[in-house]
PDB file of N, CA and C in Angstrom:
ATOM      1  N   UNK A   1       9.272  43.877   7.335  1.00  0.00           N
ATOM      2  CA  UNK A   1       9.904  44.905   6.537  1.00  0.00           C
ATOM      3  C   UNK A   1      10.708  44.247   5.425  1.00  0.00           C
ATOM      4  N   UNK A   2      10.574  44.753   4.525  1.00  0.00           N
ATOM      5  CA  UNK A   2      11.635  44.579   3.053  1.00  0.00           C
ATOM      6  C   UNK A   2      12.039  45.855   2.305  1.00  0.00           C
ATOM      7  N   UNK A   3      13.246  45.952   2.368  1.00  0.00           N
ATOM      8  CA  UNK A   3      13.684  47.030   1.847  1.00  0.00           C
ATOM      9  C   UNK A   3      13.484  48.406   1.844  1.00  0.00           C
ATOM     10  N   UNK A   4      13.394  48.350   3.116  1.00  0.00           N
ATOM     11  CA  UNK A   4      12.455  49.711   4.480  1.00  0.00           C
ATOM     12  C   UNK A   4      11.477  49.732   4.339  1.00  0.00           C
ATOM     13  N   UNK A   5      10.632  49.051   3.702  1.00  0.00           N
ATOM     14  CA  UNK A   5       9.259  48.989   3.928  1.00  0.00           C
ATOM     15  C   UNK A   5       8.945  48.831   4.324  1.00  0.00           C
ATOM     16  N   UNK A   6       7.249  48.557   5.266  1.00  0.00           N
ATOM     17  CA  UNK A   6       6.445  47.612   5.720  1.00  0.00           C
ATOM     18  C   UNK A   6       5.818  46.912   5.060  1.00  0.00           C
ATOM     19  N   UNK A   7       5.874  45.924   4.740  1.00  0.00           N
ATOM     20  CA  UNK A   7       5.047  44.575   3.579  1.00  0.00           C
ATOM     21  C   UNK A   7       4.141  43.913   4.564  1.00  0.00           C
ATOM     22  N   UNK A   8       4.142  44.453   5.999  1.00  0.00           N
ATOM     23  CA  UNK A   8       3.265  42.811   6.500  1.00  0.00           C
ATOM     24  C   UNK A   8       2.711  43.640   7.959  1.00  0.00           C
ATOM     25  N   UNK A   9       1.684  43.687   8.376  1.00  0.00           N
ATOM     26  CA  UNK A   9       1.196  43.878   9.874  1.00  0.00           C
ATOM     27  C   UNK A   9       0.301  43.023  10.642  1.00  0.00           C
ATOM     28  N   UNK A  10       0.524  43.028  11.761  1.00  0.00           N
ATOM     29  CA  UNK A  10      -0.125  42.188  12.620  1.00  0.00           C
ATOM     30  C   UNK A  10      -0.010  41.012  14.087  1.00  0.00           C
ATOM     31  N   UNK A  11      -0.361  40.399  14.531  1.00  0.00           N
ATOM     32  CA  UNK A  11       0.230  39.786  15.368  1.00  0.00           C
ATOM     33  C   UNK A  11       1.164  39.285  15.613  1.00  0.00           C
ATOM     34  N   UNK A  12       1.743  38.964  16.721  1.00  0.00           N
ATOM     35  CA  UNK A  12       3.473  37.885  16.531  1.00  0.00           C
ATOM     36  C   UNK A  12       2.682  36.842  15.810  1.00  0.00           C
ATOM     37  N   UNK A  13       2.158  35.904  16.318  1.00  0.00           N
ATOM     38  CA  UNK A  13       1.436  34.099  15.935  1.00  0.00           C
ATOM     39  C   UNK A  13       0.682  34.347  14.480  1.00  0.00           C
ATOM     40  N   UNK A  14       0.171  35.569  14.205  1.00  0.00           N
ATOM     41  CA  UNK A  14      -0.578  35.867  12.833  1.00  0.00           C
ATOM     42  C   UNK A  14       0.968  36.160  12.120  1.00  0.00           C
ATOM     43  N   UNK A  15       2.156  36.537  12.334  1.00  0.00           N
ATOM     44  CA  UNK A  15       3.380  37.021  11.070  1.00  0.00           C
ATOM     45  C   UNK A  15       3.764  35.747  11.248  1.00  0.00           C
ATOM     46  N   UNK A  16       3.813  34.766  12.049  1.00  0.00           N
ATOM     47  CA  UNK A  16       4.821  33.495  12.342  1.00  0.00           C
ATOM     48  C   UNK A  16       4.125  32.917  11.064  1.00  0.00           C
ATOM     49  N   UNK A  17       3.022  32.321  11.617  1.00  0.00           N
ATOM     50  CA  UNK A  17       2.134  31.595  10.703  1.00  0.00           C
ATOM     51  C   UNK A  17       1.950  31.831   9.126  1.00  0.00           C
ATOM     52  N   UNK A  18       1.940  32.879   8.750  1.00  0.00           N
ATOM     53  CA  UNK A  18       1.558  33.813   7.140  1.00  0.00           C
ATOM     54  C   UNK A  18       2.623  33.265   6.363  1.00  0.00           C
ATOM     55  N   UNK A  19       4.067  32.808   6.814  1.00  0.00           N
ATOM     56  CA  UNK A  19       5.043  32.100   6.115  1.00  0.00           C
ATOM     57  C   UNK A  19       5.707  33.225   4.904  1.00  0.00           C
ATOM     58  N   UNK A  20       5.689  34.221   5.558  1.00  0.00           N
ATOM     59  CA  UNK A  20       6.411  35.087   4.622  1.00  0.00           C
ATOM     60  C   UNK A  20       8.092  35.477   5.417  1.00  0.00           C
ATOM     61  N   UNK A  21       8.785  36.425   5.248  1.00  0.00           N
ATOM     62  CA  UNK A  21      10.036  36.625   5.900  1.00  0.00           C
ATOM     63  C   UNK A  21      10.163  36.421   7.336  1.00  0.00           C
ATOM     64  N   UNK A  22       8.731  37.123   8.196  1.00  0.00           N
ATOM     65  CA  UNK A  22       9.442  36.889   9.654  1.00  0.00           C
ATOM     66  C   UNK A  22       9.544  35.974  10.158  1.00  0.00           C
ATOM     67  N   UNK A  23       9.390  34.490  10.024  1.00  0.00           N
ATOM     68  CA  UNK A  23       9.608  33.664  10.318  1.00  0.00           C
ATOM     69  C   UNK A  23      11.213  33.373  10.340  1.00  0.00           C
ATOM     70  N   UNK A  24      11.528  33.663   9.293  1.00  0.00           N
ATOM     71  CA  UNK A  24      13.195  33.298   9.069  1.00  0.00           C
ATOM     72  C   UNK A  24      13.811  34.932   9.724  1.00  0.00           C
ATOM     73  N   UNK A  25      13.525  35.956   9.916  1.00  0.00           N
ATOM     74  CA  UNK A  25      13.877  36.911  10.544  1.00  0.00           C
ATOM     75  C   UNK A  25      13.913  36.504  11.592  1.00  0.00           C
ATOM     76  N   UNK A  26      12.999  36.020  12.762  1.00  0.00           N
ATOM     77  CA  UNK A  26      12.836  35.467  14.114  1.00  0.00           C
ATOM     78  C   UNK A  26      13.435  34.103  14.153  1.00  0.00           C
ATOM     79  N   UNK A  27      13.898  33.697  13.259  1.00  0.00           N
ATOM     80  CA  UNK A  27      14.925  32.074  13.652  1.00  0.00           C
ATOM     81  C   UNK A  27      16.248  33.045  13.248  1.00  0.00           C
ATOM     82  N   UNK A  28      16.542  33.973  12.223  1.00  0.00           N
ATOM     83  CA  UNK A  28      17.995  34.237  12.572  1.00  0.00           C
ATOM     84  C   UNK A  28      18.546  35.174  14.290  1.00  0.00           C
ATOM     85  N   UNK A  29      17.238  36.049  14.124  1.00  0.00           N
ATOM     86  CA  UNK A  29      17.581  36.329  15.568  1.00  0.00           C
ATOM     87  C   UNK A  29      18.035  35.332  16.978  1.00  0.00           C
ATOM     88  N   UNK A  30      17.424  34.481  16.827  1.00  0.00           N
ATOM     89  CA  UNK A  30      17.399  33.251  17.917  1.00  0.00           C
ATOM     90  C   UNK A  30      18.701  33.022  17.541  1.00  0.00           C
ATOM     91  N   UNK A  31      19.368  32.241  16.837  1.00  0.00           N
ATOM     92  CA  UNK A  31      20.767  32.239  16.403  1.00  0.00           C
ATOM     93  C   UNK A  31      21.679  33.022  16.534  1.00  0.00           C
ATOM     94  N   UNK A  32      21.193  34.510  16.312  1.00  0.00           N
ATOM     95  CA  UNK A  32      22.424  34.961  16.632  1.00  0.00           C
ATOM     96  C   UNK A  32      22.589  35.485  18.012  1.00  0.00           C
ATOM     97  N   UNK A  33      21.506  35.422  18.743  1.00  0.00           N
ATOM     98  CA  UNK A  33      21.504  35.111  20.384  1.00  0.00           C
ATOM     99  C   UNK A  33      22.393  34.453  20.767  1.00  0.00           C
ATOM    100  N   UNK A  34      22.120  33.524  20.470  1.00  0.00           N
ATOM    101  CA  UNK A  34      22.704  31.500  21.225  1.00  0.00           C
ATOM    102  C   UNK A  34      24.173  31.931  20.502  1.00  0.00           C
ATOM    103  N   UNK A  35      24.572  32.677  19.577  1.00  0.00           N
ATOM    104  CA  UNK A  35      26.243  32.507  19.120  1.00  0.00           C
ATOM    105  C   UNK A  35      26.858  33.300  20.127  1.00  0.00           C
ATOM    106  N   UNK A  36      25.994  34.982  20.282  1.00  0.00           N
ATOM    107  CA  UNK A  36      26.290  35.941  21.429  1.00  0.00           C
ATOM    108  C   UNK A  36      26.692  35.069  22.918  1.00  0.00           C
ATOM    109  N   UNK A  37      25.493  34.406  23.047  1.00  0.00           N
ATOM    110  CA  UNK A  37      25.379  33.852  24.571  1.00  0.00           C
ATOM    111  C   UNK A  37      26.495  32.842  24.834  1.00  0.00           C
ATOM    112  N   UNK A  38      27.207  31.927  23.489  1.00  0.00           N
ATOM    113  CA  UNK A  38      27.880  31.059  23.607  1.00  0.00           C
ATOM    114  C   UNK A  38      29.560  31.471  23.298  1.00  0.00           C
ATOM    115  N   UNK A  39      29.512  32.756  22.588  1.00  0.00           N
ATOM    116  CA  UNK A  39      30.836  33.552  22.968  1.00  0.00           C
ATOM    117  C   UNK A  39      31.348  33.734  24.270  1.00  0.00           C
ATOM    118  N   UNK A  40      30.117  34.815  24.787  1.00  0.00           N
ATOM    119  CA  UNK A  40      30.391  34.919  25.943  1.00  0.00           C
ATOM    120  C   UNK A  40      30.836  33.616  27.763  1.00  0.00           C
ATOM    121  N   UNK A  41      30.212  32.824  27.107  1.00  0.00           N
ATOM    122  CA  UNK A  41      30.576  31.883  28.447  1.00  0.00           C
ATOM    123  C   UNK A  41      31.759  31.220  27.943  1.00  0.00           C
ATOM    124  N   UNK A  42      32.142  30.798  26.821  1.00  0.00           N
ATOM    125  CA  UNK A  42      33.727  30.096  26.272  1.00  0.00           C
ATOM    126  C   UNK A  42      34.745  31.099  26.362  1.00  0.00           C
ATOM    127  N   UNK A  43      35.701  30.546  27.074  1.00  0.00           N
ATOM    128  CA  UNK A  43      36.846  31.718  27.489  1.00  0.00           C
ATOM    129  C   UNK A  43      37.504  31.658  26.244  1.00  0.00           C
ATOM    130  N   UNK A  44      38.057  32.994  25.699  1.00  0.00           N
ATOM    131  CA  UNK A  44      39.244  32.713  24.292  1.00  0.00           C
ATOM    132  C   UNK A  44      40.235  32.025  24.790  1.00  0.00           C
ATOM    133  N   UNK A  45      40.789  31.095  24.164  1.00  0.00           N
ATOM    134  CA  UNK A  45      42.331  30.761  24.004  1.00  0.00           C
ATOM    135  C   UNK A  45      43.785  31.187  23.709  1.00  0.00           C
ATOM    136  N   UNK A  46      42.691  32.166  22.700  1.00  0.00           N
ATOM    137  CA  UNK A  46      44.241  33.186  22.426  1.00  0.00           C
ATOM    138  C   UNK A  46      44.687  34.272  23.145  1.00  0.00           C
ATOM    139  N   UNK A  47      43.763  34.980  24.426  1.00  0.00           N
ATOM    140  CA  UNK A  47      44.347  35.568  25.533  1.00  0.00           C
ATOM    141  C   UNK A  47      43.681  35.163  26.763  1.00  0.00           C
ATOM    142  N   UNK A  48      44.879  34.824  27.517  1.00  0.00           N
ATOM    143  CA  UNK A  48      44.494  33.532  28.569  1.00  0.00           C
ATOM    144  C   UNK A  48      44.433  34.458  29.848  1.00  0.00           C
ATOM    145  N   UNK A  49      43.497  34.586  30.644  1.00  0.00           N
ATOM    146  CA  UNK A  49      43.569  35.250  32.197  1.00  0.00           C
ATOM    147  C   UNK A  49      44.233  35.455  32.894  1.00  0.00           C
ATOM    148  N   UNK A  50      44.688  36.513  33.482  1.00  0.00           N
ATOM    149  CA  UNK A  50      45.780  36.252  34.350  1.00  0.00           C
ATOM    150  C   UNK A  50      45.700  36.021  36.071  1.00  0.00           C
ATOM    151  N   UNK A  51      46.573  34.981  36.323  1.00  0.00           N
ATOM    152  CA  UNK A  51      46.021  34.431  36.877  1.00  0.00           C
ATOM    153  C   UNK A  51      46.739  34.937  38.403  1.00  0.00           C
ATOM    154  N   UNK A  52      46.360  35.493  39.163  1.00  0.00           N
ATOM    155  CA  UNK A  52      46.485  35.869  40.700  1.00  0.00           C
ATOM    156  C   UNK A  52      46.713  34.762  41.849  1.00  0.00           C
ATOM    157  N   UNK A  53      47.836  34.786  42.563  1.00  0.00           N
ATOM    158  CA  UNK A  53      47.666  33.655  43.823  1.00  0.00           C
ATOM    159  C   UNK A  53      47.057  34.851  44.784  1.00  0.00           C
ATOM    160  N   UNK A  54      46.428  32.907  46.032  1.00  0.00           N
ATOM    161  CA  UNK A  54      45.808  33.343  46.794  1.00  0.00           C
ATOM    162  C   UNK A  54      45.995  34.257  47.618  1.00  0.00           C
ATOM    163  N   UNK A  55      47.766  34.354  47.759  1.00  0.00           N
ATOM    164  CA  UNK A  55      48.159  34.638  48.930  1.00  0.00           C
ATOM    165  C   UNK A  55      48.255  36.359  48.447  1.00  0.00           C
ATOM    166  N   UNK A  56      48.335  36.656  47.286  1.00  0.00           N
ATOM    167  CA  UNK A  56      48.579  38.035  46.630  1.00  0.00           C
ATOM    168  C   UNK A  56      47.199  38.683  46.357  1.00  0.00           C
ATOM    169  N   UNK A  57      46.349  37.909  46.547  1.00  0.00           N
ATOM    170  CA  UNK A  57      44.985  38.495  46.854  1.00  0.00           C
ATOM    171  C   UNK A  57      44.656  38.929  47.684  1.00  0.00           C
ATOM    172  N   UNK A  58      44.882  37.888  48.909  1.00  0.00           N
ATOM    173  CA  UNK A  58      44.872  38.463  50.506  1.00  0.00           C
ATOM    174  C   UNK A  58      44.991  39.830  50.848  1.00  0.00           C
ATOM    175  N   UNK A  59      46.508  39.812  50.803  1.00  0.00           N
ATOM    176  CA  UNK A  59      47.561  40.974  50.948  1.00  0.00           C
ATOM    177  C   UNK A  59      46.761  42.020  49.980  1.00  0.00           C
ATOM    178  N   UNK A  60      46.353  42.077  49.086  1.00  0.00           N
ATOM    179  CA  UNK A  60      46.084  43.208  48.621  1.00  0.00           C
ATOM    180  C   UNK A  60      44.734  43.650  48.846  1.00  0.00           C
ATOM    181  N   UNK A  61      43.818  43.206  48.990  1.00  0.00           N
ATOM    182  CA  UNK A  61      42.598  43.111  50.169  1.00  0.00           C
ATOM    183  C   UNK A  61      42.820  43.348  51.434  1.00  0.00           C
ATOM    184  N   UNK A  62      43.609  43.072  52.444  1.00  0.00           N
ATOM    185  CA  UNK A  62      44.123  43.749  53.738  1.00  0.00           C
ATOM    186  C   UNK A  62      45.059  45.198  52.738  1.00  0.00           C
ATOM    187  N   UNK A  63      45.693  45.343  52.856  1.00  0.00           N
ATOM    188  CA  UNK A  63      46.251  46.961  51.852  1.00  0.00           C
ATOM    189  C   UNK A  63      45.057  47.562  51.815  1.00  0.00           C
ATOM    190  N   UNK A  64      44.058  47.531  51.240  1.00  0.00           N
ATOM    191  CA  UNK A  64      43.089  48.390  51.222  1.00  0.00           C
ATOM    192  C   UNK A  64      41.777  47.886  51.871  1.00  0.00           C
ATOM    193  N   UNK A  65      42.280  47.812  52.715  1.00  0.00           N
ATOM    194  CA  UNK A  65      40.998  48.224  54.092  1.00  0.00           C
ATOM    195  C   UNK A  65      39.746  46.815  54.184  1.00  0.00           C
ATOM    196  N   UNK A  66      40.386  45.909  53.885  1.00  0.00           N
ATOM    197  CA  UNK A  66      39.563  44.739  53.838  1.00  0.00           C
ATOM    198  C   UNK A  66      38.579  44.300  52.467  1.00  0.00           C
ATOM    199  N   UNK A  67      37.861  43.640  52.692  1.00  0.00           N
ATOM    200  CA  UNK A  67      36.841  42.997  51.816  1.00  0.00           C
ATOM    201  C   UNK A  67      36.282  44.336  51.118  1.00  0.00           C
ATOM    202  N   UNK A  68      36.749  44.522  49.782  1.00  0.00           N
ATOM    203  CA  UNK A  68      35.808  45.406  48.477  1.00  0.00           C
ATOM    204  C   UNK A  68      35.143  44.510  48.165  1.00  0.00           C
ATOM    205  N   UNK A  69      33.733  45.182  47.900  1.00  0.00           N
ATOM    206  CA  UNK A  69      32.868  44.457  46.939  1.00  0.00           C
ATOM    207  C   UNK A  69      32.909  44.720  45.731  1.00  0.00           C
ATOM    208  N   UNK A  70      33.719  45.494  45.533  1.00  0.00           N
ATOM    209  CA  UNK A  70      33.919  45.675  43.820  1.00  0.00           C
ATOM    210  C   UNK A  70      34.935  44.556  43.236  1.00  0.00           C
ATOM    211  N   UNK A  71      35.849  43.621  44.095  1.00  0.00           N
ATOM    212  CA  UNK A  71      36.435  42.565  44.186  1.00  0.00           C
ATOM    213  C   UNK A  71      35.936  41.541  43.409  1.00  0.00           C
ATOM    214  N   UNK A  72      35.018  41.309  44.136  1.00  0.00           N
ATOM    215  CA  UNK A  72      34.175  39.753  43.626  1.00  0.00           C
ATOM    216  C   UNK A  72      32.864  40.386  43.980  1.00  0.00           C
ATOM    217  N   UNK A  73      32.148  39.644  42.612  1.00  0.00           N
ATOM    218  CA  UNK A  73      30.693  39.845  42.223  1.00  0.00           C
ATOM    219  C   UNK A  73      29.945  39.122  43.553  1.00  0.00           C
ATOM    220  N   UNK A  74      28.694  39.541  43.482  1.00  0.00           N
ATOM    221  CA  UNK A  74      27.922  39.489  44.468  1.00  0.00           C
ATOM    222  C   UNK A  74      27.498  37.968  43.752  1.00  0.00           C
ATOM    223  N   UNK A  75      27.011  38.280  43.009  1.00  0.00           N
ATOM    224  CA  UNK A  75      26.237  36.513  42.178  1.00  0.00           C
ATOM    225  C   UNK A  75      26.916  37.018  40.713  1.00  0.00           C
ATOM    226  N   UNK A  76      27.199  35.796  40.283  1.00  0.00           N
ATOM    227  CA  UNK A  76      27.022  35.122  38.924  1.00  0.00           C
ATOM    228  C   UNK A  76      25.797  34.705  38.296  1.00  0.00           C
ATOM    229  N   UNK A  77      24.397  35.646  37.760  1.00  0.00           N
ATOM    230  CA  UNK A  77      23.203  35.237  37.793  1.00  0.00           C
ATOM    231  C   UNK A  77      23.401  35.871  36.537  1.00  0.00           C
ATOM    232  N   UNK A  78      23.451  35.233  35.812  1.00  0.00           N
ATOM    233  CA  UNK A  78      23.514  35.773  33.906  1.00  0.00           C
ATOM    234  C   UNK A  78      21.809  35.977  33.459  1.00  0.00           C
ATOM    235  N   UNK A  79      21.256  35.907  34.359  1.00  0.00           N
ATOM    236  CA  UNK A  79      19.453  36.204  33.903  1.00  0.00           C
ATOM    237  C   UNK A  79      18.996  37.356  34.665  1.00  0.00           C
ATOM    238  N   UNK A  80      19.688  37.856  35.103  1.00  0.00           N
ATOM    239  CA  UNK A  80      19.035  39.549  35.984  1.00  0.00           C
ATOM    240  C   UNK A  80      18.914  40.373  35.207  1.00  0.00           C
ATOM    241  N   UNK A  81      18.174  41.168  35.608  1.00  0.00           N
ATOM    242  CA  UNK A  81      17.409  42.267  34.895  1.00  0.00           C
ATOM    243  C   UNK A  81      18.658  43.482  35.052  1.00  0.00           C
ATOM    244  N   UNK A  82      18.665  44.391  34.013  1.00  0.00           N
ATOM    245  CA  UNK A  82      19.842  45.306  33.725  1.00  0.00           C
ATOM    246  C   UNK A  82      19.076  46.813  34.116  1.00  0.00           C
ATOM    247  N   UNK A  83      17.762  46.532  33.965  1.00  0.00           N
ATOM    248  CA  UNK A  83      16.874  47.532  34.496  1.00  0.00           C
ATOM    249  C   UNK A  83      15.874  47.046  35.786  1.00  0.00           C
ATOM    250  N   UNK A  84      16.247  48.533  36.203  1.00  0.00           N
ATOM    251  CA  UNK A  84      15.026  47.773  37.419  1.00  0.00           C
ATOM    252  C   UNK A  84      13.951  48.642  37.521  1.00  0.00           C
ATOM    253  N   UNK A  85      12.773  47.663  37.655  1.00  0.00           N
ATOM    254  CA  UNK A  85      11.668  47.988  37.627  1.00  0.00           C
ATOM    255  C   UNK A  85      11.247  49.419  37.919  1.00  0.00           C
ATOM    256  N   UNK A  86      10.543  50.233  37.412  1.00  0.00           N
ATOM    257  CA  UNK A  86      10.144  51.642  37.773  1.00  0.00           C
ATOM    258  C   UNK A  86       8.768  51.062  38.795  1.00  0.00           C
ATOM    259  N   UNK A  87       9.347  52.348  40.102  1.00  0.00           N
ATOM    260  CA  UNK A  87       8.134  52.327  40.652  1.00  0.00           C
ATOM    261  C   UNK A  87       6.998  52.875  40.545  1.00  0.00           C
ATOM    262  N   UNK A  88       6.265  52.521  40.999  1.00  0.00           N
ATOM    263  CA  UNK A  88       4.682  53.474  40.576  1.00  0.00           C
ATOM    264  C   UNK A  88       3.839  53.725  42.482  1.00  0.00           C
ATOM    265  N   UNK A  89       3.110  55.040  41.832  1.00  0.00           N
ATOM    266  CA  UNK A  89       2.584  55.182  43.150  1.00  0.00           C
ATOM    267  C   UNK A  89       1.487  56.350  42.779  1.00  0.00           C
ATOM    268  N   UNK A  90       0.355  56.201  43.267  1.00  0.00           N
ATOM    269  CA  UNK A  90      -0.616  57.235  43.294  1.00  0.00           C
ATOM    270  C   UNK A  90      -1.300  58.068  44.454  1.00  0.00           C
ATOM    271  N   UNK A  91      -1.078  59.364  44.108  1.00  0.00           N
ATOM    272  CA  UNK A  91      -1.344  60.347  45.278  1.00  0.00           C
ATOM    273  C   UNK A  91      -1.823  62.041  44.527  1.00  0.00           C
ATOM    274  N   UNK A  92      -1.563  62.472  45.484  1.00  0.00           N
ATOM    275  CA  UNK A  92      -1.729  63.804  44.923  1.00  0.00           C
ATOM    276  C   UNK A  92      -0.181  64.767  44.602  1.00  0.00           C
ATOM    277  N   UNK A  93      -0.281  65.563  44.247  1.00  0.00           N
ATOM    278  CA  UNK A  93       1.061  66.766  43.905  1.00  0.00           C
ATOM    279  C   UNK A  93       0.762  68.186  43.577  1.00  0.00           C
ATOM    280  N   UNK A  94       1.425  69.161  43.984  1.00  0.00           N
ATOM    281  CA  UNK A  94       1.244  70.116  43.703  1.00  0.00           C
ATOM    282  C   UNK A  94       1.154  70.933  42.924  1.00  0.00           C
ATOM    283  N   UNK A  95       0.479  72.111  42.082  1.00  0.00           N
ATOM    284  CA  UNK A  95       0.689  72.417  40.774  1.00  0.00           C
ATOM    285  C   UNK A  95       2.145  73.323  40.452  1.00  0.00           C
ATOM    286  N   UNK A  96       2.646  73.059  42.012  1.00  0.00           N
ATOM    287  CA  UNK A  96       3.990  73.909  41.515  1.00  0.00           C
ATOM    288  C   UNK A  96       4.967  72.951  40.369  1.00  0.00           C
ATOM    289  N   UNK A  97       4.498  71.291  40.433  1.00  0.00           N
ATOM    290  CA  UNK A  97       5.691  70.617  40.415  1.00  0.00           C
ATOM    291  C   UNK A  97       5.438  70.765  38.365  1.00  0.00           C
ATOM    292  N   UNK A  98       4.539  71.121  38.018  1.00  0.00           N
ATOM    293  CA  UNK A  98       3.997  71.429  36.617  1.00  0.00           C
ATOM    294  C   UNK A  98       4.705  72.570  36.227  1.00  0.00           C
ATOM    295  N   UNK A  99       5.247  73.807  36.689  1.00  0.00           N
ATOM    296  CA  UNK A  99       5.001  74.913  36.403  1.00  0.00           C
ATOM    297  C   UNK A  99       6.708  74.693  35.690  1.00  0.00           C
ATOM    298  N   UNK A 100       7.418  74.371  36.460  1.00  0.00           N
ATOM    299  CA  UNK A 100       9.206  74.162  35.961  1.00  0.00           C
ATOM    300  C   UNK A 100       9.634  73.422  35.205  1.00  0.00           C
TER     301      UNK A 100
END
């Protein structure tokens, strides 16, 4: 695209190759990924965490009824899927489920 247009169609490896804009469209994207991705894991400096003792964690975890899992994350897995997979399944159904 240039200037809402479409100027160009066709494969990813056929627009890479042709050496017109998307090439540099698809390297700024990559970049501004890796700046996103590298914000996020560097803690700011200019507001610093606050920081909880152990023992005031405890206590407030017994206060309410033991171990929340809303507490502490299950995993730290920064590559999981935010969607989950739709299931699929084939059978029959009724024509009522059409009618509403």
């Amino acid at each position: 695209m240039r200037d809402g247009m479409i100027v160009q169609a066709g494969k990813y490896n056929d627009l890479l190759n042709s050496g017109l804009n998307f090439k540099e469209l698809v390297a700024a994207h990559e970049t501004s990924i890796e700046l996103v991705e590298m914000s996020t894991t560097i803690p700011s400096k200019s507001s610093p965490s606050p920081q909880i003792s152990p023992q005031l964690s405890s206590n407030h975890r017994e206060a309410n009824g033991g171990n929340n899992s809303l507490d502490q994350p299950k995993s730290d897995n920064r590559t999981s899927k935010l969607i989950k997979e739709e299931e699929k399944k084939t059978g029959k159904v009724s024509l009522h489920v059409y009618k509403h």
